[in-house]
N, C-alpha and C. Protein backbone atom coordinates (compact mmCIF):
# COMPACT_ATOMS: atom_id res chain seq x y z
N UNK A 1 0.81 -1.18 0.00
CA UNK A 1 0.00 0.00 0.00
C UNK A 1 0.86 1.26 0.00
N UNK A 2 1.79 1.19 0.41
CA UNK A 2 2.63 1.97 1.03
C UNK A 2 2.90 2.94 -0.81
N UNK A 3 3.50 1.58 -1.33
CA UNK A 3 3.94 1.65 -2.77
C UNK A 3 3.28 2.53 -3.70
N UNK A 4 1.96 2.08 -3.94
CA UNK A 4 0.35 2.63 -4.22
C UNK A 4 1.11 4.10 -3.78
N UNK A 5 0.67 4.16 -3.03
CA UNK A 5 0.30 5.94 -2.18
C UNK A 5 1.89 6.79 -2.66
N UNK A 6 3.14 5.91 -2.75
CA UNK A 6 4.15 6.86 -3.31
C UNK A 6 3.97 7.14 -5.06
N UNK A 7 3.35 6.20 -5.59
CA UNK A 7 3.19 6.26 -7.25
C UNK A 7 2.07 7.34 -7.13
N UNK A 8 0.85 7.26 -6.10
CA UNK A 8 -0.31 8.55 -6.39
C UNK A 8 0.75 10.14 -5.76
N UNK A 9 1.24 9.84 -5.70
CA UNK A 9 1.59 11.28 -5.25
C UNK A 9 2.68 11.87 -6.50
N UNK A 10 3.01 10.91 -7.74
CA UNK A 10 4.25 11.58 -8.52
C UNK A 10 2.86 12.22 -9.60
N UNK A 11 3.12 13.17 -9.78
CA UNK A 11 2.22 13.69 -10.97
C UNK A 11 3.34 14.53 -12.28
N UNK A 12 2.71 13.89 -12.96
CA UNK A 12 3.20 13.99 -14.41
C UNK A 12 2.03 14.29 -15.74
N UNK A 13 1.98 14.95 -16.72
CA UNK A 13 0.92 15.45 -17.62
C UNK A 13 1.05 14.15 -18.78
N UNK A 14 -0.37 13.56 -18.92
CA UNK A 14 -0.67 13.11 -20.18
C UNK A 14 -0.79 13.51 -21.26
N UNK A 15 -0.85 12.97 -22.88
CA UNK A 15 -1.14 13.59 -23.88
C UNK A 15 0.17 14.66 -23.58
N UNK A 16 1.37 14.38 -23.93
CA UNK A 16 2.03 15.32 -24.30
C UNK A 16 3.60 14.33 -24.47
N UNK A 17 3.88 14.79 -25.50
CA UNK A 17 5.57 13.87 -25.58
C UNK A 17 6.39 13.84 -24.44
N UNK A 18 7.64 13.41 -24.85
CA UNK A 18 8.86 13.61 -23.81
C UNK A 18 8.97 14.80 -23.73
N UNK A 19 9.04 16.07 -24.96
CA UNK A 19 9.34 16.90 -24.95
C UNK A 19 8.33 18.14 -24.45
N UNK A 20 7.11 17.45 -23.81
CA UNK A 20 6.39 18.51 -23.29
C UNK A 20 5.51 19.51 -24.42
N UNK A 21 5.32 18.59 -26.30
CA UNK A 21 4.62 19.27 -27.09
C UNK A 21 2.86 18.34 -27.09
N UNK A 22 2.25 18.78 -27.25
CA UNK A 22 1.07 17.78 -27.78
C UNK A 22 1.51 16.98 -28.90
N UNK A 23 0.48 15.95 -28.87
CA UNK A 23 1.17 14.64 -29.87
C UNK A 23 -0.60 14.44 -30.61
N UNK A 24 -0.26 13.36 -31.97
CA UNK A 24 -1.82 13.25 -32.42
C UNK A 24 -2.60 12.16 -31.80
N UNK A 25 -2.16 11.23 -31.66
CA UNK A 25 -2.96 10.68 -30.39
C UNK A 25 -2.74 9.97 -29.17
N UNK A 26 -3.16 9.44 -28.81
CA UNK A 26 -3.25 8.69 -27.46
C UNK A 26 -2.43 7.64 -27.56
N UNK A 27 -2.13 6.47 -28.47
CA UNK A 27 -1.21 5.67 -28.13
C UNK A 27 -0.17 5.96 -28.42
N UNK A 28 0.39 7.47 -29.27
CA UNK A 28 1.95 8.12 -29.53
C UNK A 28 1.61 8.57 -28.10
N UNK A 29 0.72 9.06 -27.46
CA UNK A 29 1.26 10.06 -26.24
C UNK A 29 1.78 9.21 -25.09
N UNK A 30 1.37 7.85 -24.75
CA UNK A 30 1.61 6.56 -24.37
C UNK A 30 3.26 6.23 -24.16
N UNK A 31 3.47 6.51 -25.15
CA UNK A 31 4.98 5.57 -25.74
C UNK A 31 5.90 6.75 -25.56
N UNK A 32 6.69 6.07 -24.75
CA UNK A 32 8.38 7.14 -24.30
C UNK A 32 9.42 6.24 -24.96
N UNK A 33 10.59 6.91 -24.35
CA UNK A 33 12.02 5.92 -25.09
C UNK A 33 11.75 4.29 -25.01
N UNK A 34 12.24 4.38 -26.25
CA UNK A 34 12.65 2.45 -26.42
C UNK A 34 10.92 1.84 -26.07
N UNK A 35 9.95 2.44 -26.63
CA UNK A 35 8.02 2.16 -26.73
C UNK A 35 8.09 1.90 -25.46
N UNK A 36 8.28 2.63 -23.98
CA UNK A 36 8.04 2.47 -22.68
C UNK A 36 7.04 3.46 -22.16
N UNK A 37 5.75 2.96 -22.08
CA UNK A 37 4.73 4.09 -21.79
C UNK A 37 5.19 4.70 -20.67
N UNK A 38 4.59 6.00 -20.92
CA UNK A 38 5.20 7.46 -19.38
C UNK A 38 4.14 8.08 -19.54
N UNK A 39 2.65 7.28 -19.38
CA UNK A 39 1.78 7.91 -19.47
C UNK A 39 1.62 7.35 -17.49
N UNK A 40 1.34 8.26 -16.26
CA UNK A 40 0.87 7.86 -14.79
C UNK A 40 -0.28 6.82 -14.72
N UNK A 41 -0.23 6.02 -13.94
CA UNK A 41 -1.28 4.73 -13.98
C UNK A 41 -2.36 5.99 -13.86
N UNK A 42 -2.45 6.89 -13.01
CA UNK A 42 -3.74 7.53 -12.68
C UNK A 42 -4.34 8.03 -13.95
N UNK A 43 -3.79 8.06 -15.29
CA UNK A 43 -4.15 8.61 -16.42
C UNK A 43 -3.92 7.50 -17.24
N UNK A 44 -3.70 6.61 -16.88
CA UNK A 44 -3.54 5.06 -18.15
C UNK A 44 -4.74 4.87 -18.80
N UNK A 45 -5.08 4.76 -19.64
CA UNK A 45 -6.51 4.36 -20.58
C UNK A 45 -7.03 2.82 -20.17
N UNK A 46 -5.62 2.12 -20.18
CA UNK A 46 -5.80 0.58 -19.73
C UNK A 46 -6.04 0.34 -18.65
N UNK A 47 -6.88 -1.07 -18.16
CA UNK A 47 -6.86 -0.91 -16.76
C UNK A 47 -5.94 -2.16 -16.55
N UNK A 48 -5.99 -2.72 -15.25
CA UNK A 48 -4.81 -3.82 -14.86
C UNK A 48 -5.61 -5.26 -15.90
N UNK A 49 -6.47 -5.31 -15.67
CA UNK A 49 -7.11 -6.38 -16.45
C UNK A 49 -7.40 -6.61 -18.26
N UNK A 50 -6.44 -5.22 -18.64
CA UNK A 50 -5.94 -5.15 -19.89
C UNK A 50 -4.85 -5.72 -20.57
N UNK A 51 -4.14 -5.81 -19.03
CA UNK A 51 -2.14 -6.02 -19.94
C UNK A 51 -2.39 -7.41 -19.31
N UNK A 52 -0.71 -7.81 -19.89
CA UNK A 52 -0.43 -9.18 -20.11
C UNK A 52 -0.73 -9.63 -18.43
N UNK A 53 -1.05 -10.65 -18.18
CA UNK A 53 -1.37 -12.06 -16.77
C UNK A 53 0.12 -12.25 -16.66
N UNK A 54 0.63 -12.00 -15.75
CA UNK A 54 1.84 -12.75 -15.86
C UNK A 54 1.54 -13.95 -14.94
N UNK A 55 0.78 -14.41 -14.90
CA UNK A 55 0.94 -16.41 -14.88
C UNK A 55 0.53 -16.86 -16.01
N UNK A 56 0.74 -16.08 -17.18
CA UNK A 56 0.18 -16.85 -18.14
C UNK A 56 1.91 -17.02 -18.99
N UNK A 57 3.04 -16.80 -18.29
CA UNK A 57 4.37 -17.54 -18.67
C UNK A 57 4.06 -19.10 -19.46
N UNK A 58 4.61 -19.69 -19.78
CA UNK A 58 4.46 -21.06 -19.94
C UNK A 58 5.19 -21.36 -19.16
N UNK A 59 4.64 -23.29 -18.64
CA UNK A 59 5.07 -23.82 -17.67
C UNK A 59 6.55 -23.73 -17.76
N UNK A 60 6.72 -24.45 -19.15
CA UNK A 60 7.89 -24.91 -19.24
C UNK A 60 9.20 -23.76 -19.25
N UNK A 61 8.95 -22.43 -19.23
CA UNK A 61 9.72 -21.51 -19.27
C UNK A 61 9.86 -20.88 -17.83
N UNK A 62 8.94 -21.37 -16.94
CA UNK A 62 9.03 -21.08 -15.19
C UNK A 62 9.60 -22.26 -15.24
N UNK A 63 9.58 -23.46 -15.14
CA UNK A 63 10.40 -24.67 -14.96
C UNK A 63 11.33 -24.41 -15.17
N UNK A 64 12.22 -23.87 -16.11
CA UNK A 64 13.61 -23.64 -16.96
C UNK A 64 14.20 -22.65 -15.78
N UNK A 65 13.45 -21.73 -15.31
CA UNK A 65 13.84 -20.68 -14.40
C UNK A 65 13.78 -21.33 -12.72
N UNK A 66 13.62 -22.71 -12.42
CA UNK A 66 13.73 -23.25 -11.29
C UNK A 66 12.60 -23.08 -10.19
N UNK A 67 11.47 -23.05 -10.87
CA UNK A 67 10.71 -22.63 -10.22
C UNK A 67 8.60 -23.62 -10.05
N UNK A 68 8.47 -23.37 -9.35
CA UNK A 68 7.20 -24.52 -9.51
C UNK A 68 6.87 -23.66 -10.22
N UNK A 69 5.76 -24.22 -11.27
CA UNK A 69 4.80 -24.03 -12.71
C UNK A 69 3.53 -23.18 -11.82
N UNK A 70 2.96 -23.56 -10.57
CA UNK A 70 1.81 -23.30 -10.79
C UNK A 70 2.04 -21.83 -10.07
N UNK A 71 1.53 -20.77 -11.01
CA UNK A 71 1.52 -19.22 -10.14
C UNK A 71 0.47 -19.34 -9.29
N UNK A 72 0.19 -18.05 -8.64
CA UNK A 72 -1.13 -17.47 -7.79
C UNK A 72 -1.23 -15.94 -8.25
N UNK A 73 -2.24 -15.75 -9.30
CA UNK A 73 -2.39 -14.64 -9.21
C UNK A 73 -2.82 -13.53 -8.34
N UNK A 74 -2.80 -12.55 -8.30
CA UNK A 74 -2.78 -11.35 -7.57
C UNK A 74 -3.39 -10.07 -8.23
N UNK A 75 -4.84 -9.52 -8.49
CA UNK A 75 -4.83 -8.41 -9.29
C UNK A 75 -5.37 -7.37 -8.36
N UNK A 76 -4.70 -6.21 -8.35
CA UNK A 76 -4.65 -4.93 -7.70
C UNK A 76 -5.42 -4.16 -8.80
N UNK A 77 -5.36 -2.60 -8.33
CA UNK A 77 -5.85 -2.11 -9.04
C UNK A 77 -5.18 -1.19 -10.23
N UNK A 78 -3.54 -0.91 -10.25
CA UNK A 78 -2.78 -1.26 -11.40
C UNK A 78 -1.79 -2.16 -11.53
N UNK A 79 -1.71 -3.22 -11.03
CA UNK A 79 -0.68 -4.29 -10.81
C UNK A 79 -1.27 -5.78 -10.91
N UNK A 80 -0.69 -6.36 -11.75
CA UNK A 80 -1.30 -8.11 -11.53
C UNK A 80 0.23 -8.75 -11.25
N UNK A 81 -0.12 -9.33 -10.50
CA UNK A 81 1.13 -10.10 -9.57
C UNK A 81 0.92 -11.29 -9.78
N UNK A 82 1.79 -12.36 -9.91
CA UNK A 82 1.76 -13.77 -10.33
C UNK A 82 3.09 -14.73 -9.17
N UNK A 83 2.53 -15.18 -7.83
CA UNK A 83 3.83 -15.72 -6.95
C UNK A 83 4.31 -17.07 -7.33
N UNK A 84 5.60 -18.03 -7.61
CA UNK A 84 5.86 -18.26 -8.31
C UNK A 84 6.79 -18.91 -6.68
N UNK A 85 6.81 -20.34 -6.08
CA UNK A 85 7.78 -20.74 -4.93
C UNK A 85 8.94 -21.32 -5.84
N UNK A 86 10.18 -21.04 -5.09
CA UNK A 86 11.47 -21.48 -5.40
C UNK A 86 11.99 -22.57 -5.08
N UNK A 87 12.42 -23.74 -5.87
CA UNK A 87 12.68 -25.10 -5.15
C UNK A 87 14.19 -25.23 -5.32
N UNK A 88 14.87 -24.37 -5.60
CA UNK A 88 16.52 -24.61 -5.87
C UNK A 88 17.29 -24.56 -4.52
N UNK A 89 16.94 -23.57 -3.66
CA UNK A 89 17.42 -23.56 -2.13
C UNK A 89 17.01 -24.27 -1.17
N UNK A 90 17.84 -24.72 -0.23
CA UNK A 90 17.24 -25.29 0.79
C UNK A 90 15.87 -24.49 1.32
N UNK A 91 15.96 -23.19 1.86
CA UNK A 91 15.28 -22.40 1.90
C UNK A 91 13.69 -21.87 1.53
N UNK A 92 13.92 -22.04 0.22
CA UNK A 92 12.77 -22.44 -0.66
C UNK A 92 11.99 -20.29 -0.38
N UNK A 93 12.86 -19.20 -1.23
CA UNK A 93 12.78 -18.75 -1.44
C UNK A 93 11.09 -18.51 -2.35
N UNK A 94 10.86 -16.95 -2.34
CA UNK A 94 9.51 -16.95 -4.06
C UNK A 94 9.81 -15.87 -4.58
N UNK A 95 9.67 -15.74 -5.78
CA UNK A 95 9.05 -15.17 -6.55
C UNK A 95 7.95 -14.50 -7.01
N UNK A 96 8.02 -13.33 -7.29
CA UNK A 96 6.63 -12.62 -7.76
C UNK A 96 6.91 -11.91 -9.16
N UNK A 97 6.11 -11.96 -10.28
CA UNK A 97 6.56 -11.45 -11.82
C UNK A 97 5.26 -10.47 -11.73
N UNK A 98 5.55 -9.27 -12.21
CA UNK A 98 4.20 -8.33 -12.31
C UNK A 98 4.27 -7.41 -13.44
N UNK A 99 3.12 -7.27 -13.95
CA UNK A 99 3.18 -6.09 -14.71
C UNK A 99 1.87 -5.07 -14.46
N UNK A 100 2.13 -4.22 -14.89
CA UNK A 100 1.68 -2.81 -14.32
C UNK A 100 1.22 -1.83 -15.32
N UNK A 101 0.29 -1.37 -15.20
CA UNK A 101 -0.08 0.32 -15.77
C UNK A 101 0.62 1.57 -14.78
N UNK A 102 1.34 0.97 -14.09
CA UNK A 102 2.25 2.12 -13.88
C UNK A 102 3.54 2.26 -14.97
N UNK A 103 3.53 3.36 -15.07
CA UNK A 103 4.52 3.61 -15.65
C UNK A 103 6.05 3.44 -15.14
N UNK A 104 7.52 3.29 -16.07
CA UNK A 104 8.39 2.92 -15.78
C UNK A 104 8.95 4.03 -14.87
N UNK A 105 9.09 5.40 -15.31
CA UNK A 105 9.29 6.56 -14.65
C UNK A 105 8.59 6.64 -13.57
N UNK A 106 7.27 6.61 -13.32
CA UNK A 106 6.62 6.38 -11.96
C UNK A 106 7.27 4.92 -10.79
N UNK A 107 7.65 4.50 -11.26
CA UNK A 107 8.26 3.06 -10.36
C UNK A 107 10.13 3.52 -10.15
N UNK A 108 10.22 4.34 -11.04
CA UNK A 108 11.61 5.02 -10.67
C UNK A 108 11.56 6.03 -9.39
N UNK A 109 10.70 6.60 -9.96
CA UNK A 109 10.91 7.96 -9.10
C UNK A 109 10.15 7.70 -7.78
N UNK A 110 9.53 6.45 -7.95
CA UNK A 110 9.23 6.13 -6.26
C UNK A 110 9.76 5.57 -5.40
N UNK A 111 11.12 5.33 -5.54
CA UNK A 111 12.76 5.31 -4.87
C UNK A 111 11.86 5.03 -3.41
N UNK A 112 10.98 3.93 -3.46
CA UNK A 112 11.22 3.01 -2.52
C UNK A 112 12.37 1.72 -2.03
N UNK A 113 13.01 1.27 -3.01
CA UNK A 113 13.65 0.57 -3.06
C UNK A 113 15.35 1.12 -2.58
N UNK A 114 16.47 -0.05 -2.63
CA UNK A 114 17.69 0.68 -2.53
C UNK A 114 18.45 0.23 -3.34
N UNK A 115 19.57 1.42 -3.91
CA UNK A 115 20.82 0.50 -4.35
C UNK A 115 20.19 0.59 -5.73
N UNK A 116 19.22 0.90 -6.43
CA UNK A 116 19.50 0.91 -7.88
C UNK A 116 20.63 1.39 -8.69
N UNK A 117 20.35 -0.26 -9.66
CA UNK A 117 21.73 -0.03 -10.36
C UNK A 117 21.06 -0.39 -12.14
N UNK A 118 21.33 0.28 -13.21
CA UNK A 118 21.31 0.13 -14.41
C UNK A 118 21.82 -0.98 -15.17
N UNK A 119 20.58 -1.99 -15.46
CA UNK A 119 21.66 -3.42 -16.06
C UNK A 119 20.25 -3.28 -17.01
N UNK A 120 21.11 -4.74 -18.01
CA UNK A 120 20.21 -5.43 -18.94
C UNK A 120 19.94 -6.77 -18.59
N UNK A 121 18.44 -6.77 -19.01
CA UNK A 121 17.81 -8.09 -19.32
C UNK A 121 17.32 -8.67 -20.17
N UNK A 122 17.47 -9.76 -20.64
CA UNK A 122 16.55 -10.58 -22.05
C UNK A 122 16.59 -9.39 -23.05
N UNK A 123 17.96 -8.44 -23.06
CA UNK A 123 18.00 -6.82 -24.04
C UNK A 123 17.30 -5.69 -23.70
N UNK A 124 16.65 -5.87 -22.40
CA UNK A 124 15.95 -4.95 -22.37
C UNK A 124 16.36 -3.78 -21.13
N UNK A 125 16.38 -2.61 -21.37
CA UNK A 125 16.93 -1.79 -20.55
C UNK A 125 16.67 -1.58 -19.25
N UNK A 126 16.74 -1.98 -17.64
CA UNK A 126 16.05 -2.41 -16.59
C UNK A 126 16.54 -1.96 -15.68
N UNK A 127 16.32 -1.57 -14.36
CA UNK A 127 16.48 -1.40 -13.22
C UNK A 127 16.48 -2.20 -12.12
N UNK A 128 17.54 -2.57 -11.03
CA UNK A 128 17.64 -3.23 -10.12
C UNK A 128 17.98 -2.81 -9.28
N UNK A 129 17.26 -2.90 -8.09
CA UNK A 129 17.04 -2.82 -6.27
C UNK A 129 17.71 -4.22 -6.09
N UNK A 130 18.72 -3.40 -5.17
CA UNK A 130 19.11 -4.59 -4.05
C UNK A 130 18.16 -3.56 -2.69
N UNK A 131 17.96 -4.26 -1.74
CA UNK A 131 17.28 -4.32 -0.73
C UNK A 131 17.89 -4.97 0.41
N UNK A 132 17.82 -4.15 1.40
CA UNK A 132 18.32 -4.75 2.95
C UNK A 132 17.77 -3.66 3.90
N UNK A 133 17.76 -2.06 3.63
CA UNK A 133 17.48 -1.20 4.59
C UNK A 133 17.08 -1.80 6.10
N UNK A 134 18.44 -1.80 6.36
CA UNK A 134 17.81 -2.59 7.81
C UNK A 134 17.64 -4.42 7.96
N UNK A 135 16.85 -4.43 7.23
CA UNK A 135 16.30 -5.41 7.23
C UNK A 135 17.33 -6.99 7.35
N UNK A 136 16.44 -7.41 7.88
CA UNK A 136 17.88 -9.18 8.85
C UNK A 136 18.36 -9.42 7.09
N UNK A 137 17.33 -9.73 6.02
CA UNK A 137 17.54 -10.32 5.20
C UNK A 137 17.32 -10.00 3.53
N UNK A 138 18.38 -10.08 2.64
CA UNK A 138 18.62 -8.68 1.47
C UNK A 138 17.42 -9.55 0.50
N UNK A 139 17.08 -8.64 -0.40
CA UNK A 139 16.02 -8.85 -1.38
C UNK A 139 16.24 -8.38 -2.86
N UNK A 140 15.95 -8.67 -3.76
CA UNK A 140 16.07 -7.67 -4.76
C UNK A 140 14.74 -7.79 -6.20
N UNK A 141 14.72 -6.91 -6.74
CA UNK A 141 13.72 -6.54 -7.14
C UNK A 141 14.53 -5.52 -9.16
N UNK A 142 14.00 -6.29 -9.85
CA UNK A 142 14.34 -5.88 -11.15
C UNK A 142 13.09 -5.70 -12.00
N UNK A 143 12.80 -4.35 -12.73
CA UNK A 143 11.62 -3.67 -13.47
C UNK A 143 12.42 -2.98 -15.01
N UNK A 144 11.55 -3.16 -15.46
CA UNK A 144 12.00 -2.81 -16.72
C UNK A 144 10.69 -1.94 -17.33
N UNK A 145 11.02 -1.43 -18.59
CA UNK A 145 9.12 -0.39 -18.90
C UNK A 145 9.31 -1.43 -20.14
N UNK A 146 7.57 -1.65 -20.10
CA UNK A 146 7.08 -1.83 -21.28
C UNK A 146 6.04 -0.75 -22.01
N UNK A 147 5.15 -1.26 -23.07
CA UNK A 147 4.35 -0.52 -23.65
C UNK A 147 2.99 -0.15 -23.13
N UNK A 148 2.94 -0.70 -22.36
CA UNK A 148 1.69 -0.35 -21.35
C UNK A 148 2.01 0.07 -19.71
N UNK A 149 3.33 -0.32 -19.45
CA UNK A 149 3.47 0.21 -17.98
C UNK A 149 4.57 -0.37 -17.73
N UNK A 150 4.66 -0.99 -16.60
CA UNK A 150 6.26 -1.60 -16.19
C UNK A 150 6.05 -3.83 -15.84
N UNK A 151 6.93 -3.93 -16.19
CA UNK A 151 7.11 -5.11 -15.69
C UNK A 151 8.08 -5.39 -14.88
N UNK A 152 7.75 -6.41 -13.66
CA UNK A 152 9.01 -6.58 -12.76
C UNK A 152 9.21 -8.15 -12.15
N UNK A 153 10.47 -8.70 -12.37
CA UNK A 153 10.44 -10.01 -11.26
C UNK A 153 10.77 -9.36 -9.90
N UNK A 154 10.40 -9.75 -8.72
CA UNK A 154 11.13 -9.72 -7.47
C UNK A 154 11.22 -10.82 -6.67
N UNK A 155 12.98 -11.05 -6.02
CA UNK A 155 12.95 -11.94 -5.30
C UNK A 155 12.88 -11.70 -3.64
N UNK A 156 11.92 -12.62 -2.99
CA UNK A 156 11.76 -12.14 -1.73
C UNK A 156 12.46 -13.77 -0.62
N UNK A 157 13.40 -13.32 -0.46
CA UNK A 157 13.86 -14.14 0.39
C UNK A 157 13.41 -14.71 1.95
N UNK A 158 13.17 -15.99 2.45
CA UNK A 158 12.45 -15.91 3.56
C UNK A 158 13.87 -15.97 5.08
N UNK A 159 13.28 -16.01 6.10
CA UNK A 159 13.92 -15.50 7.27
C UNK A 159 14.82 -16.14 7.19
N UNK A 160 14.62 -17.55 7.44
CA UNK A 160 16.50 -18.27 7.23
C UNK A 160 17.30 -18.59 6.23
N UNK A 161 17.07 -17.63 5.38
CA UNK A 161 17.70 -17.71 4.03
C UNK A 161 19.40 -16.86 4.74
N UNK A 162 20.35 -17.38 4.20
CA UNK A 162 21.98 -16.78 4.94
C UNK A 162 22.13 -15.86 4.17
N UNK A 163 22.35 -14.62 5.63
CA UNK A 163 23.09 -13.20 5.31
C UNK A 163 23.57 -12.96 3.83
N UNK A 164 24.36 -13.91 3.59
CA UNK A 164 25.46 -13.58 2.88
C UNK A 164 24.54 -13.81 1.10
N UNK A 165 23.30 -14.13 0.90
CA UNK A 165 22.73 -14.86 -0.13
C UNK A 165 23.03 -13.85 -1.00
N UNK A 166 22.97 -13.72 -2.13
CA UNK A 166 23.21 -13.10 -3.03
C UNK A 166 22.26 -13.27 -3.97
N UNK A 167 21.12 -12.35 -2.95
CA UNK A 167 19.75 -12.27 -4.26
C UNK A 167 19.53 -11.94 -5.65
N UNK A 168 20.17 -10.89 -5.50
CA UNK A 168 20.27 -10.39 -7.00
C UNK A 168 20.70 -11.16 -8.28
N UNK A 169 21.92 -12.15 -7.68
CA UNK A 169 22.13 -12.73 -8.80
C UNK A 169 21.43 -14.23 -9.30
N UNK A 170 20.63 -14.10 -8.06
CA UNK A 170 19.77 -15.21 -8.54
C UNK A 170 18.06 -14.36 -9.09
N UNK A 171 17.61 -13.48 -8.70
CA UNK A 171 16.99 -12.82 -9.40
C UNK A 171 17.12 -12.31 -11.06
N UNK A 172 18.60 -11.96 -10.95
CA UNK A 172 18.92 -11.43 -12.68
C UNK A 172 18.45 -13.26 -13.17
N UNK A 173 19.09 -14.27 -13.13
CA UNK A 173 18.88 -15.38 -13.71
C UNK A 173 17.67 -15.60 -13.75
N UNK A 174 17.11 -15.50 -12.78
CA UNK A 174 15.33 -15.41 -13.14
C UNK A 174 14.80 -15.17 -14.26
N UNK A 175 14.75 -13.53 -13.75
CA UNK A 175 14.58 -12.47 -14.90
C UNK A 175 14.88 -12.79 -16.26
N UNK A 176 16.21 -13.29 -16.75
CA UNK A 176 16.63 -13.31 -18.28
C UNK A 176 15.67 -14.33 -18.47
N UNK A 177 14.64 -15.47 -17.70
CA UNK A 177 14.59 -16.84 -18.32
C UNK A 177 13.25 -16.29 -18.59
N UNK A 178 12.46 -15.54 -17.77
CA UNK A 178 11.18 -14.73 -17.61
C UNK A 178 10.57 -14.04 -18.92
N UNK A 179 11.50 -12.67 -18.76
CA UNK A 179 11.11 -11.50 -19.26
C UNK A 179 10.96 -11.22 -20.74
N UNK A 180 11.61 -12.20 -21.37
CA UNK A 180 11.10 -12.70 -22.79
C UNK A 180 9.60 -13.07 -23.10
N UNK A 181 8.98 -13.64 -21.90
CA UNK A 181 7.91 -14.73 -21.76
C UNK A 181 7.29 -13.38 -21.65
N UNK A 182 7.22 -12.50 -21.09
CA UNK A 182 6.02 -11.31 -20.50
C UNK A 182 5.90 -10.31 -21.86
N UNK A 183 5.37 -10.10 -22.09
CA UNK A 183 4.73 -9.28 -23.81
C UNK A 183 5.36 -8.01 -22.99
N UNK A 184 5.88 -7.24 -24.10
CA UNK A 184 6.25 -5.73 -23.94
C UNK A 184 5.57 -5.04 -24.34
């Protein structure tokens, strides 16, 4: 919720380019660099029950990524979330894949997260949170923009997962096996 309430508070103008001119319509006004909509969920035309399901991956491409087949969806009111348990660790880590009518710039600039760092995935230009603020145990979290809003894997590690785990790089591996699978 928390999340929600930092994305309603970034305000940004629809119907107008990067460059701040009017455009001729609605799906050019949509589309920012590299076709990444930067239109604010609060002004999205689409609603969450428009863009891609992300449990609708194929099995066999969550299998490949180490992961049980069967999701649990999750639909919010711009976010569909798909949880996804991890069987590679003792631990038994999860997964969550989402995509969004928020926009990519709106999930930036809500610098909830820590430690973003600029990488690529499956080619696609993306952002990654490592995560610990405090917290006993680190997390990380990778989003990328698509054409309707943002897509993201995150890995959420559970309590006795060891200090030392190195989420991220089992998240990026995720991600590359994923993010092909999720429509841009």
């Amino acid at each position: 919720m928390l999340f929600v309430a930092a994305l309603l508070s970034i305000v940004t103008t629809a119907g107008c380019s990067t460059a701040g001119h009017p455009v001729a319509n609605e799906r050019e006004a949509m589309l920012g660099p590299e076709g990444t909509s930067i239109v604010p969920a609060n002004r999205n035309p689409l609603t969450s029950d428009q863009i891609p399901n992300p449990c609708d991956i194929p099995k066999s491409v969550v299998e490949r990524a180490d992961l049980e087949p069967e999701g649990k969806l999750i639909d919010t009111e711009w976010w569909r979330f798909c949880g996804y348990s991890e069987g590679v660790t003792p631990w038994d880590g999860s997964f969550s894949v989402s995509t969004s009518i928020t926009s990519f710039q709106e999930t930036v600039e809500a610098k909830q997260d820590d430690n973003p760092s600029t990488i690529v995935i499956a080619s696609r230009t993306a952002i990654q949170y490592y995560y610990d603020s405090g917290l006993r145990h680190p997390g990380c979290t990778i989003r990328w923009g698509t054409t309707y809003g943002t897509a993201s894997v995150m890995y959420s590690v559970p309590s006795d997962t060891p200090k030392d785990w190195d989420a991220c790089t089992r998240t990026r591996s995720v991600a590359e096996i994923l993010a092909p699978a999720i429509p841009n």
